[in-house]
N, C-alpha and C. Protein backbone atom coordinates (compact mmCIF):
# COMPACT_ATOMS: atom_id res chain seq x y z
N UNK A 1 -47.65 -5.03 -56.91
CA UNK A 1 -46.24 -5.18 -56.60
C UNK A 1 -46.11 -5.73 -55.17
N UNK A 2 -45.44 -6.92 -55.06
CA UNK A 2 -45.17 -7.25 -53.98
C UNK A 2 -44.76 -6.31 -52.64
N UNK A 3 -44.36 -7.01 -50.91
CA UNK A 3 -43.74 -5.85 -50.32
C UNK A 3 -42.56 -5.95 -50.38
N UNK A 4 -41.47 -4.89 -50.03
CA UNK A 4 -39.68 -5.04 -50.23
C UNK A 4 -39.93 -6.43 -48.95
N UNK A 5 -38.82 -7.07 -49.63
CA UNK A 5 -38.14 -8.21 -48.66
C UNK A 5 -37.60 -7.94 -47.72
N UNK A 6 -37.73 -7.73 -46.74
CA UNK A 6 -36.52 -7.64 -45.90
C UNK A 6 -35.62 -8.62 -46.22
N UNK A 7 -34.18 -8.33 -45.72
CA UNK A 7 -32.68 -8.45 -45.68
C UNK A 7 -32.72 -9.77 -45.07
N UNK A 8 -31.84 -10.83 -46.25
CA UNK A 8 -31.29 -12.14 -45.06
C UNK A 8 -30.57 -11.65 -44.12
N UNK A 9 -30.70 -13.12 -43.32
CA UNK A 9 -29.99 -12.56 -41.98
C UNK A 9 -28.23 -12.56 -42.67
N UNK A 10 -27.96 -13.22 -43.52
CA UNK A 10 -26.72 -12.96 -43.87
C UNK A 10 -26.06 -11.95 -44.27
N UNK A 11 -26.98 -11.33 -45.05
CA UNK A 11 -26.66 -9.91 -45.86
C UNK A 11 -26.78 -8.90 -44.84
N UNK A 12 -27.77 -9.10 -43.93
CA UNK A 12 -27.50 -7.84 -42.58
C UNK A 12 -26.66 -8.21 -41.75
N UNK A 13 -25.93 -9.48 -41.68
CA UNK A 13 -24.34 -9.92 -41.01
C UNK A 13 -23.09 -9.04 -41.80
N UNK A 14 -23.04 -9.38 -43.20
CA UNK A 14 -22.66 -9.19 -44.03
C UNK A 14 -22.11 -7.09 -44.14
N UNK A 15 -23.14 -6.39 -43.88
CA UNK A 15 -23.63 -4.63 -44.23
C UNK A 15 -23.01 -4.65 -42.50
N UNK A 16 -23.07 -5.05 -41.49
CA UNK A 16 -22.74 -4.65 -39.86
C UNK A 16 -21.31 -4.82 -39.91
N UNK A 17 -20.61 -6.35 -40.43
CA UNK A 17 -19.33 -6.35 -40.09
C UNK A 17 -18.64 -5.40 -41.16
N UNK A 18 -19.34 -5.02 -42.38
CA UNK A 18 -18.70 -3.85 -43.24
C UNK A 18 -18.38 -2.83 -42.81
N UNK A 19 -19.57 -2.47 -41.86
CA UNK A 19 -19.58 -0.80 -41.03
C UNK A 19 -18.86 -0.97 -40.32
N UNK A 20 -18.26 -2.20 -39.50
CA UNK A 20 -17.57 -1.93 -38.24
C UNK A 20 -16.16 -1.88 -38.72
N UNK A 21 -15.67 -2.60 -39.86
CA UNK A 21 -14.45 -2.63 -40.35
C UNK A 21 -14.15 -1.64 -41.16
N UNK A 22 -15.07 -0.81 -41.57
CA UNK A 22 -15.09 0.81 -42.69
C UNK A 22 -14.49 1.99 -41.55
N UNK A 23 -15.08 1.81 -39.95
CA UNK A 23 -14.48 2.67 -39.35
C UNK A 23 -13.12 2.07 -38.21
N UNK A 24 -12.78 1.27 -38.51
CA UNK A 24 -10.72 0.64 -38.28
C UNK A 24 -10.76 -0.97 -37.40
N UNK A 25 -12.05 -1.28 -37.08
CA UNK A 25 -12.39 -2.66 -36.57
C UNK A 25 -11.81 -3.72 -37.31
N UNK A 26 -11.05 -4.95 -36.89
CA UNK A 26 -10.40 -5.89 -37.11
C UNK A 26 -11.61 -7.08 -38.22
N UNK A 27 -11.57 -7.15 -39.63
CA UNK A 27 -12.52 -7.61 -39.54
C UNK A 27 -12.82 -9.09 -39.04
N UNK A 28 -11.51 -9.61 -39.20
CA UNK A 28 -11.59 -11.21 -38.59
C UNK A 28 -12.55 -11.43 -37.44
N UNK A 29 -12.35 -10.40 -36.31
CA UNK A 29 -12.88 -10.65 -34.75
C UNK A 29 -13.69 -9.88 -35.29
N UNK A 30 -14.49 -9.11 -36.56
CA UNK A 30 -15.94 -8.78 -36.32
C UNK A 30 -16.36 -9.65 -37.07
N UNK A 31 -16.00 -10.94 -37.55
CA UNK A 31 -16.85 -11.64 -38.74
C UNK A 31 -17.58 -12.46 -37.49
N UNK A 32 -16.84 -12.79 -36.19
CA UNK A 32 -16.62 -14.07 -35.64
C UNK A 32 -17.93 -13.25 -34.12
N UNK A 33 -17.51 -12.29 -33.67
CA UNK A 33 -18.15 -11.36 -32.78
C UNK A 33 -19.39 -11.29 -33.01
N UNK A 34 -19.57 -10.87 -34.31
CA UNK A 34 -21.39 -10.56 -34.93
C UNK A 34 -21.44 -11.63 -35.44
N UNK A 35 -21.45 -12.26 -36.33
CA UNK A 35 -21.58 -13.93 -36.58
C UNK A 35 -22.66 -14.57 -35.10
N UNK A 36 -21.40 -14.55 -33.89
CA UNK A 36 -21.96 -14.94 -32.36
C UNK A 36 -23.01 -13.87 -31.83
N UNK A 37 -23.11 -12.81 -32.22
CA UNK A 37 -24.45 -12.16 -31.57
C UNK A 37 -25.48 -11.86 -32.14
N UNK A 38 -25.15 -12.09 -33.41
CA UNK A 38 -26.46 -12.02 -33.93
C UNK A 38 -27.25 -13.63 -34.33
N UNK A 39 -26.49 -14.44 -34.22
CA UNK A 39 -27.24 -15.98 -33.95
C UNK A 39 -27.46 -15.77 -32.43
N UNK A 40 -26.96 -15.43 -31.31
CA UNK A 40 -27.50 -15.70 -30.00
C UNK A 40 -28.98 -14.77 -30.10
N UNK A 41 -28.72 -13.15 -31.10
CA UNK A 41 -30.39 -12.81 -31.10
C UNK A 41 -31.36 -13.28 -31.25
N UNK A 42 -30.98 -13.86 -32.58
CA UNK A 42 -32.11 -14.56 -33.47
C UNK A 42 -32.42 -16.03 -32.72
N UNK A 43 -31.61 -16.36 -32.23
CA UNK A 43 -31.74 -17.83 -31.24
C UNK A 43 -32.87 -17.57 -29.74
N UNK A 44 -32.73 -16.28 -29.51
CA UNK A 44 -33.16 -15.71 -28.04
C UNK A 44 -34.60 -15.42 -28.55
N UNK A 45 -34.73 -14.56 -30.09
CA UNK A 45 -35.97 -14.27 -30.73
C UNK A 45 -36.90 -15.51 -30.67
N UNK A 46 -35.88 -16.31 -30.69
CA UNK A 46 -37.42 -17.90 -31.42
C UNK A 46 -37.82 -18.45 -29.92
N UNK A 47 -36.81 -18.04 -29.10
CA UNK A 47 -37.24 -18.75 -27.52
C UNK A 47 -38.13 -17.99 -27.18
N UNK A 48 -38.15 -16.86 -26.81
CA UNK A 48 -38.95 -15.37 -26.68
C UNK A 48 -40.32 -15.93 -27.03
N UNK A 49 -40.66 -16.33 -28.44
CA UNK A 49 -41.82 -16.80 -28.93
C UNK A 49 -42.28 -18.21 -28.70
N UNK A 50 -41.65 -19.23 -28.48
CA UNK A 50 -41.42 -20.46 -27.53
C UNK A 50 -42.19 -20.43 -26.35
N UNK A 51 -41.97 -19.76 -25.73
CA UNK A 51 -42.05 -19.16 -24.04
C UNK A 51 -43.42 -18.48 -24.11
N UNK A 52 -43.56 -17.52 -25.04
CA UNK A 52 -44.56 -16.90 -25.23
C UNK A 52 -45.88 -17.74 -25.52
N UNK A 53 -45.86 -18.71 -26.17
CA UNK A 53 -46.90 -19.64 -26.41
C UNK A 53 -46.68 -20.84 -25.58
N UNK A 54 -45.84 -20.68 -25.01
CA UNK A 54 -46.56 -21.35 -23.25
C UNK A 54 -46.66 -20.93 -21.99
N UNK A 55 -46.83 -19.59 -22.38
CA UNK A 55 -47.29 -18.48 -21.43
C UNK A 55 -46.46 -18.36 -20.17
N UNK A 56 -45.35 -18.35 -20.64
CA UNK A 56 -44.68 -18.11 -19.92
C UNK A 56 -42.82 -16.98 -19.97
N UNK A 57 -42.96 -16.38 -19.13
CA UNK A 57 -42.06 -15.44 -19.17
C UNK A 57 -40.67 -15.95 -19.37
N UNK A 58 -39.76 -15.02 -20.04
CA UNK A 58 -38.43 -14.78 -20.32
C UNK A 58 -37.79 -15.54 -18.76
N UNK A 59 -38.06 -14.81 -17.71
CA UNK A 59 -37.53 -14.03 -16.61
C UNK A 59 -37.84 -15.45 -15.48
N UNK A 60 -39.62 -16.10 -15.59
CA UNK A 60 -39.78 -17.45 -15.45
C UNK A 60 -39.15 -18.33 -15.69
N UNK A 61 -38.78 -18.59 -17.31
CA UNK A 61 -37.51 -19.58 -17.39
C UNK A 61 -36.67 -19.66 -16.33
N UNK A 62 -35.98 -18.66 -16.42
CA UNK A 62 -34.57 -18.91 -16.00
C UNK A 62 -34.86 -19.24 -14.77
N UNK A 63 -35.87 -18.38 -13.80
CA UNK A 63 -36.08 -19.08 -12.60
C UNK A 63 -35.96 -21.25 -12.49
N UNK A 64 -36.48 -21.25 -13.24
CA UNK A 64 -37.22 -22.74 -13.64
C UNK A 64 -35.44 -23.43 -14.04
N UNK A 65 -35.20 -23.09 -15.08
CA UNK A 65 -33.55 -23.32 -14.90
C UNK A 65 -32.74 -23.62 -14.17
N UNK A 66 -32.50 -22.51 -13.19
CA UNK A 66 -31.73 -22.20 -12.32
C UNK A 66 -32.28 -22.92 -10.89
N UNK A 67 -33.29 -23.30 -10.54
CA UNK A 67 -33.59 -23.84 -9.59
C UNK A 67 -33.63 -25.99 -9.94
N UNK A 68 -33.62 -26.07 -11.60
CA UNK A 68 -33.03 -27.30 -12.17
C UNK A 68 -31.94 -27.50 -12.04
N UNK A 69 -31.36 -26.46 -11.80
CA UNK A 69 -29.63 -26.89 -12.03
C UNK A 69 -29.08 -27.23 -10.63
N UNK A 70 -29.70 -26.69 -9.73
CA UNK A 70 -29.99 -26.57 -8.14
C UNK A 70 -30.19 -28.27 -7.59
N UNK A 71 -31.30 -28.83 -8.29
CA UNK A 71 -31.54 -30.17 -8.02
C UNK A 71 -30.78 -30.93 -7.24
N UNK A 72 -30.57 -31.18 -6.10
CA UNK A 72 -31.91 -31.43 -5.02
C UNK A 72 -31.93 -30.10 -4.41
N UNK A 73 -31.50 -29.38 -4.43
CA UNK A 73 -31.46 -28.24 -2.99
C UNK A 73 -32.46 -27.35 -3.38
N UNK A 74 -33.01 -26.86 -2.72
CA UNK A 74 -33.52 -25.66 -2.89
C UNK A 74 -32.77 -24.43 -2.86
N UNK A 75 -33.43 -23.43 -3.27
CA UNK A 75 -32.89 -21.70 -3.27
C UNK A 75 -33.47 -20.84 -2.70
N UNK A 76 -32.82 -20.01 -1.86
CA UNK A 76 -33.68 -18.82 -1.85
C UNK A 76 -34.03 -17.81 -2.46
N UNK A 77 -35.18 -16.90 -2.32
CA UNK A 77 -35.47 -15.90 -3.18
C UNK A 77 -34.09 -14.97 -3.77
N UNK A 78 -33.47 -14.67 -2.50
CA UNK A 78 -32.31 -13.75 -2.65
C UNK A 78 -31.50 -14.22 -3.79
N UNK A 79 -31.13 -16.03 -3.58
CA UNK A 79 -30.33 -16.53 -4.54
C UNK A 79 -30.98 -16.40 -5.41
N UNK A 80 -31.91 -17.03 -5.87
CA UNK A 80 -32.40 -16.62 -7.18
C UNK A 80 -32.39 -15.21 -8.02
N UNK A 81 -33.17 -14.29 -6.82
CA UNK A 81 -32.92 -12.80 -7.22
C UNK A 81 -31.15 -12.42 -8.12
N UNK A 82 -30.00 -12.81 -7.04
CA UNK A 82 -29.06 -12.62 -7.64
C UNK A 82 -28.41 -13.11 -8.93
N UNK A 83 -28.99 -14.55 -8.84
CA UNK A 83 -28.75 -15.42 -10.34
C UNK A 83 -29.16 -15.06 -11.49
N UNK A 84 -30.70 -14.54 -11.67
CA UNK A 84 -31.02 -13.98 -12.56
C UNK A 84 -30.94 -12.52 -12.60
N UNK A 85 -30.19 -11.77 -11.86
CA UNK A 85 -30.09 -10.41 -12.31
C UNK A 85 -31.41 -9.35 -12.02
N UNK A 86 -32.12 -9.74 -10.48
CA UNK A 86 -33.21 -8.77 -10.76
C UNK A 86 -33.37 -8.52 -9.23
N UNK A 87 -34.28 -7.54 -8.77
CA UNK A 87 -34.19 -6.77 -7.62
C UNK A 87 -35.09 -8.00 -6.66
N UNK A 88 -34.31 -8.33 -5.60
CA UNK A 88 -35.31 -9.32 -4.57
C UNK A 88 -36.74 -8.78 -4.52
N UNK A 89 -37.41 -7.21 -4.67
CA UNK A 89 -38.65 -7.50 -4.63
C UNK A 89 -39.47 -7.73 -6.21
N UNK A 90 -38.70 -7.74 -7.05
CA UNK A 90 -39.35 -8.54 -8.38
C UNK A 90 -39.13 -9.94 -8.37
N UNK A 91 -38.26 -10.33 -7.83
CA UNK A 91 -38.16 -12.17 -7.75
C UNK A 91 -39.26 -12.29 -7.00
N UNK A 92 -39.44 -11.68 -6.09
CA UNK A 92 -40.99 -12.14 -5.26
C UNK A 92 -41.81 -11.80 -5.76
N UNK A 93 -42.81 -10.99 -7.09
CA UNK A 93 -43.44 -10.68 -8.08
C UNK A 93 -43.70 -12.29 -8.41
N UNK A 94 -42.03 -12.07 -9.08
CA UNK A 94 -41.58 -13.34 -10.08
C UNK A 94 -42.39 -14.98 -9.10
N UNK A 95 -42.13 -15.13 -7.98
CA UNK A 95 -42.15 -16.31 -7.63
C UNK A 95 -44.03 -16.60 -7.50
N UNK A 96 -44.40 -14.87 -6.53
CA UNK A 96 -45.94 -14.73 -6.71
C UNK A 96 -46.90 -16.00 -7.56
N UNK A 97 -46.31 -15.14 -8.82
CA UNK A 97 -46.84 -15.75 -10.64
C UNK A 97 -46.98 -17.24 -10.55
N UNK A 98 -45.57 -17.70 -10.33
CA UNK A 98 -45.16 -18.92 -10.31
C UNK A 98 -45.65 -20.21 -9.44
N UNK A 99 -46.51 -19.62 -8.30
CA UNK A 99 -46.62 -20.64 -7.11
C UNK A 99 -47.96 -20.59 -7.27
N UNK A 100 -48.69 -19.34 -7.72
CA UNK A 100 -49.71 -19.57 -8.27
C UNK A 100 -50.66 -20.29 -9.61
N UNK A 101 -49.34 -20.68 -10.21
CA UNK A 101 -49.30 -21.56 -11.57
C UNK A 101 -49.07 -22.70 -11.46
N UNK A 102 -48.63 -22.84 -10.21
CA UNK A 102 -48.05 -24.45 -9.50
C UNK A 102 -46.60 -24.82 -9.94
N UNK A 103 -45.80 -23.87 -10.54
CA UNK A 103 -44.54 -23.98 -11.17
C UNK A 103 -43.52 -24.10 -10.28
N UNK A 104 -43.64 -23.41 -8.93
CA UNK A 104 -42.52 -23.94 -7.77
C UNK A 104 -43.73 -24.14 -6.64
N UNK A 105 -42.99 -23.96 -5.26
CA UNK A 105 -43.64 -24.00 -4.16
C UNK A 105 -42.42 -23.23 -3.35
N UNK A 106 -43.26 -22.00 -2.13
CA UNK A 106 -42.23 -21.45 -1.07
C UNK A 106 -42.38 -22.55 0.01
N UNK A 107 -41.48 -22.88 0.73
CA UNK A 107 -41.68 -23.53 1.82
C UNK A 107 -40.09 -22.73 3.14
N UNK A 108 -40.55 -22.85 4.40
CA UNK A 108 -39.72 -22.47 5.68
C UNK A 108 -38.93 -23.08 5.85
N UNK A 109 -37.49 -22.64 5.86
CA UNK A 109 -36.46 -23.44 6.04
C UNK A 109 -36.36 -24.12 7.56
N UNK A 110 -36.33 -25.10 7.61
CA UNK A 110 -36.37 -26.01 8.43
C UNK A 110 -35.30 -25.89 9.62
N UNK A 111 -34.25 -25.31 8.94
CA UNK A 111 -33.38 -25.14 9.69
C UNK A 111 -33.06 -23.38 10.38
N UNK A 112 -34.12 -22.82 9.63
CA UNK A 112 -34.10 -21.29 9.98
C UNK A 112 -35.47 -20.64 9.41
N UNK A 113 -36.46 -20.85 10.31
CA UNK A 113 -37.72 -20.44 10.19
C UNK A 113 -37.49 -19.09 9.52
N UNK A 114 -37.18 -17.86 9.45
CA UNK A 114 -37.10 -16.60 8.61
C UNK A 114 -36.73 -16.71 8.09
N UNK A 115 -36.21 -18.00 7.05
CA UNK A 115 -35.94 -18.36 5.51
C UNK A 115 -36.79 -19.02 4.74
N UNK A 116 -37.00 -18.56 3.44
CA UNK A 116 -37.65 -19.49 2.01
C UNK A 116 -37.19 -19.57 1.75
N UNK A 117 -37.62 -21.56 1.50
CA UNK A 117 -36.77 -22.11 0.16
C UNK A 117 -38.01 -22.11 -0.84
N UNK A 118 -36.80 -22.04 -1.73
CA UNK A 118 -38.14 -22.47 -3.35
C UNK A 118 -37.83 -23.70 -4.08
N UNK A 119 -38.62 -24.62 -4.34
CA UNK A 119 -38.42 -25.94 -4.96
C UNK A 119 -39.58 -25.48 -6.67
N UNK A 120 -38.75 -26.73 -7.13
CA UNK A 120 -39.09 -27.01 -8.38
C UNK A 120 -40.19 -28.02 -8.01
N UNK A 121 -41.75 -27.61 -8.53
CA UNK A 121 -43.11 -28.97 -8.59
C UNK A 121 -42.50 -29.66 -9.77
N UNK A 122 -43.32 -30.75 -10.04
CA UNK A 122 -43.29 -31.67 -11.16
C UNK A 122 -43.71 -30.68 -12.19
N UNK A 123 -45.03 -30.28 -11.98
CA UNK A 123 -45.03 -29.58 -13.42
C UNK A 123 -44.35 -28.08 -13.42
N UNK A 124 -43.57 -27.86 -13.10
CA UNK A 124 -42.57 -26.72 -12.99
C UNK A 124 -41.12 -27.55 -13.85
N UNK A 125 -41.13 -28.63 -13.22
CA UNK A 125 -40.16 -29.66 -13.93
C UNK A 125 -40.23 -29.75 -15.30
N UNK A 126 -41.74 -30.02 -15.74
CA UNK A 126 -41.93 -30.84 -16.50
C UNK A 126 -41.98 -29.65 -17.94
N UNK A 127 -42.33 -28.71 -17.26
CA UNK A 127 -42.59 -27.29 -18.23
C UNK A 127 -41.24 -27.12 -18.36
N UNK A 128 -40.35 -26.79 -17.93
CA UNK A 128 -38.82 -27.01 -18.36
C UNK A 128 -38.32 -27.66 -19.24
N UNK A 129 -38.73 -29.33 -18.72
CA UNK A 129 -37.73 -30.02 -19.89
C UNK A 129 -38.96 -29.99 -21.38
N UNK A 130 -39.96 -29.43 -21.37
CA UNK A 130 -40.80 -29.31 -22.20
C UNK A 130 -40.06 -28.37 -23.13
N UNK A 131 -39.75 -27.24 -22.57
CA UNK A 131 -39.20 -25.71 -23.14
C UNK A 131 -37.49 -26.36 -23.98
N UNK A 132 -36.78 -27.20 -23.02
CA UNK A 132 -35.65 -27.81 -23.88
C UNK A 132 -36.24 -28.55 -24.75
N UNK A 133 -37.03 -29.38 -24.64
CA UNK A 133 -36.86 -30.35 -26.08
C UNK A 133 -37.23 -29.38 -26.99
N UNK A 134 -38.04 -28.36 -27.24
CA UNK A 134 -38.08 -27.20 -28.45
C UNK A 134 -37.48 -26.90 -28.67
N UNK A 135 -36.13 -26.56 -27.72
CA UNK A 135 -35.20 -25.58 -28.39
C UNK A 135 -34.74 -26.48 -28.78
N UNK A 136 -34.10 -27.71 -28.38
CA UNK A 136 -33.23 -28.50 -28.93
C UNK A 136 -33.38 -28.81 -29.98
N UNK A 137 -35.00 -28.88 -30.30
CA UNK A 137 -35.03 -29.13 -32.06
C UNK A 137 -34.84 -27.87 -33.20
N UNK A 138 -34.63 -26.74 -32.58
CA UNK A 138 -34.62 -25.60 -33.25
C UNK A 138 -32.85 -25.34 -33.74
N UNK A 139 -32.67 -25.67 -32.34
CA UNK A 139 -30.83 -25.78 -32.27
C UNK A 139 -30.04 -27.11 -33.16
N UNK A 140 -30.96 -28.35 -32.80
CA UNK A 140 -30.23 -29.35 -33.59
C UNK A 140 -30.36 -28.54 -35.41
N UNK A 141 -31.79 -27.96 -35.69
CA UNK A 141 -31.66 -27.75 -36.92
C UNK A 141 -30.64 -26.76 -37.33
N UNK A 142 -30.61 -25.78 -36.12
CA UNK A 142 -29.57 -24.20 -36.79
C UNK A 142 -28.07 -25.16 -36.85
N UNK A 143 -27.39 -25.88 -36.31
CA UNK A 143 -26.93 -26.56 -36.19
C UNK A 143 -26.18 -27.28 -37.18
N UNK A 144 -27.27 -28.04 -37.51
CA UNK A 144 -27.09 -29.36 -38.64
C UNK A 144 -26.28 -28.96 -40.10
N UNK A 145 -26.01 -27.49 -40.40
CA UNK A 145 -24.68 -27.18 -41.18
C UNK A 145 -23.51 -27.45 -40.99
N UNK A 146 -22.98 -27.74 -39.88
CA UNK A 146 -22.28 -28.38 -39.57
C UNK A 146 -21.64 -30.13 -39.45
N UNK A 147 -20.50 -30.44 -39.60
CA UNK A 147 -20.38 -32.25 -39.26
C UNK A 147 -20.11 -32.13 -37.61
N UNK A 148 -20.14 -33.69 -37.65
CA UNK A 148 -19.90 -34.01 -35.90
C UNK A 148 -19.03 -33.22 -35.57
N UNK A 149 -17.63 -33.55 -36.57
CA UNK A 149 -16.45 -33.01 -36.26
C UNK A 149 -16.38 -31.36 -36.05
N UNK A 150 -17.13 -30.66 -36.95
CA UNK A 150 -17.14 -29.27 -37.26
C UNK A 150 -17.58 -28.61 -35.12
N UNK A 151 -18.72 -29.53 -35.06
CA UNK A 151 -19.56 -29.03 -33.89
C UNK A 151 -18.10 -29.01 -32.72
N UNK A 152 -17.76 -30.89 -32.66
CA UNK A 152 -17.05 -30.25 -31.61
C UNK A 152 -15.75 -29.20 -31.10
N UNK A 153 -15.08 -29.13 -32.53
CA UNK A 153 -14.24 -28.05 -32.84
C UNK A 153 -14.65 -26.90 -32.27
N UNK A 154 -16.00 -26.40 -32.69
CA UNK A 154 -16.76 -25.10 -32.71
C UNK A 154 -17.32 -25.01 -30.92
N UNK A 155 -17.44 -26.28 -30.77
CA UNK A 155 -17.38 -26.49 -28.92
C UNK A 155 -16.79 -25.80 -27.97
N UNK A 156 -15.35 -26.49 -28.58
CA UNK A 156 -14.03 -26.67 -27.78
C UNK A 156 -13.47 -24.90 -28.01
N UNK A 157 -13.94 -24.01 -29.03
CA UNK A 157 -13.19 -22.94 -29.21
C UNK A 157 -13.81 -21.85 -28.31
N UNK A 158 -15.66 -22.36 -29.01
CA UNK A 158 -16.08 -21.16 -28.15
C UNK A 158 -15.58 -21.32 -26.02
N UNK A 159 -15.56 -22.90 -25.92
CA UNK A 159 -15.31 -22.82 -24.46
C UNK A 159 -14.43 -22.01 -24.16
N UNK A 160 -13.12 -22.28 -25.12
CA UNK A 160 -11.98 -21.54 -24.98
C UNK A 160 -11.96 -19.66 -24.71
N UNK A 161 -13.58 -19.76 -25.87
CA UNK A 161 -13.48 -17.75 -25.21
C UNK A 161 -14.21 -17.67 -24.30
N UNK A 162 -15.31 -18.03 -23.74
CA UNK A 162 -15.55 -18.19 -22.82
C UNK A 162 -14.58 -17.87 -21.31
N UNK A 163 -13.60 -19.23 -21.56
CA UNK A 163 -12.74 -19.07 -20.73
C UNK A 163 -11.90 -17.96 -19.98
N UNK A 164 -11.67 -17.09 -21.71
CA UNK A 164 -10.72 -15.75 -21.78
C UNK A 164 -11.75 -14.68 -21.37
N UNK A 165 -12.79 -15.06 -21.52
CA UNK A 165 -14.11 -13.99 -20.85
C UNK A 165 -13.86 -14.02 -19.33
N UNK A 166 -13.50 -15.40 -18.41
CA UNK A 166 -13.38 -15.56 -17.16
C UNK A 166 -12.31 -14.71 -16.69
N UNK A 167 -11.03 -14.36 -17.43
CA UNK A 167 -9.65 -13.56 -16.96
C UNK A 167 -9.93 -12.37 -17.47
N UNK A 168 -10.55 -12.01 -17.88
CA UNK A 168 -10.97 -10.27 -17.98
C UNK A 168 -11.21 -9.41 -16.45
């Protein structure tokens, strides 16, 4: 006898927004709520393993990210520390790893010797846009249920909560 299947991801979408609407939850805003968090899981799950087979950390990314988005400037540890959400002496853990992998470089701020900046190397660069083109093909596919038109609709709305996330 085969093993039990586990549950599509639909049918365990499906059994969550039941429970939440069995005890007085709206189900519209739970179809749409869990719908959005449980694709951002399962989206975060396949990066997780992405990352993982290029040996590289969750927590690395975003460094690598966030110091792309930075382009040209550099950051400091602190900034970084605060961007990604972690205690300045784990960003320096974090950067440790990293400079030893050749993924950034610390260098003295020029303009204030008791400052580091951190720059993005080429292959710190290059491991980045490496990590997007995967997802992008993972995303164009989760995606591709959709028409042009559907996407940018689905764009323009989520920006919109987003937005209403900003006035909270």
């Amino acid at each position: 006898m085969p093993p039990p299947r586990s549950p599509r991801e639909t049918d365990t979408y499906k059994q969550v927004v039941e429970s939440y609407v069995a005890v007085g939850a709206d189900e519209r805003v739970q179809q749409v709520i869990t719908a959005v968090h449980r694709l951002s899981r399962r989206l975060n799950q396949w990066y997780d393993v992405q990352l993982a087979d290029l040996d590289i950390s969750t927590g690395e990314w975003v460094v690598l990210a966030e110091l792309t988005r930075a382009e040209p400037h550099a950051l400091t540890p602190s900034l970084l520390a605060e961007a990604t959400g972690v205690a300045p002496s784990s960003m320096t853990h974090r950067l440790d790893r990293m400079v030893e992998r050749g993924l950034v470089t610390r260098e003295a701020d020029p303009g204030k010797r008791n400052r580091v900046l951190v720059r993005l190397t080429e292959a710190g660069r290059d491991l980045f846009a490496g990590t997007i083109s995967q997802a992008n093909a993972i995303d164009t596919k989760v995606l591709s249920a959709l028409s042009p038109a559907e996407l940018d609709d689905l764009g323009a709305h989520l920006t919109r909560l987003l937005q209403t996330l900003d006035t909270l």
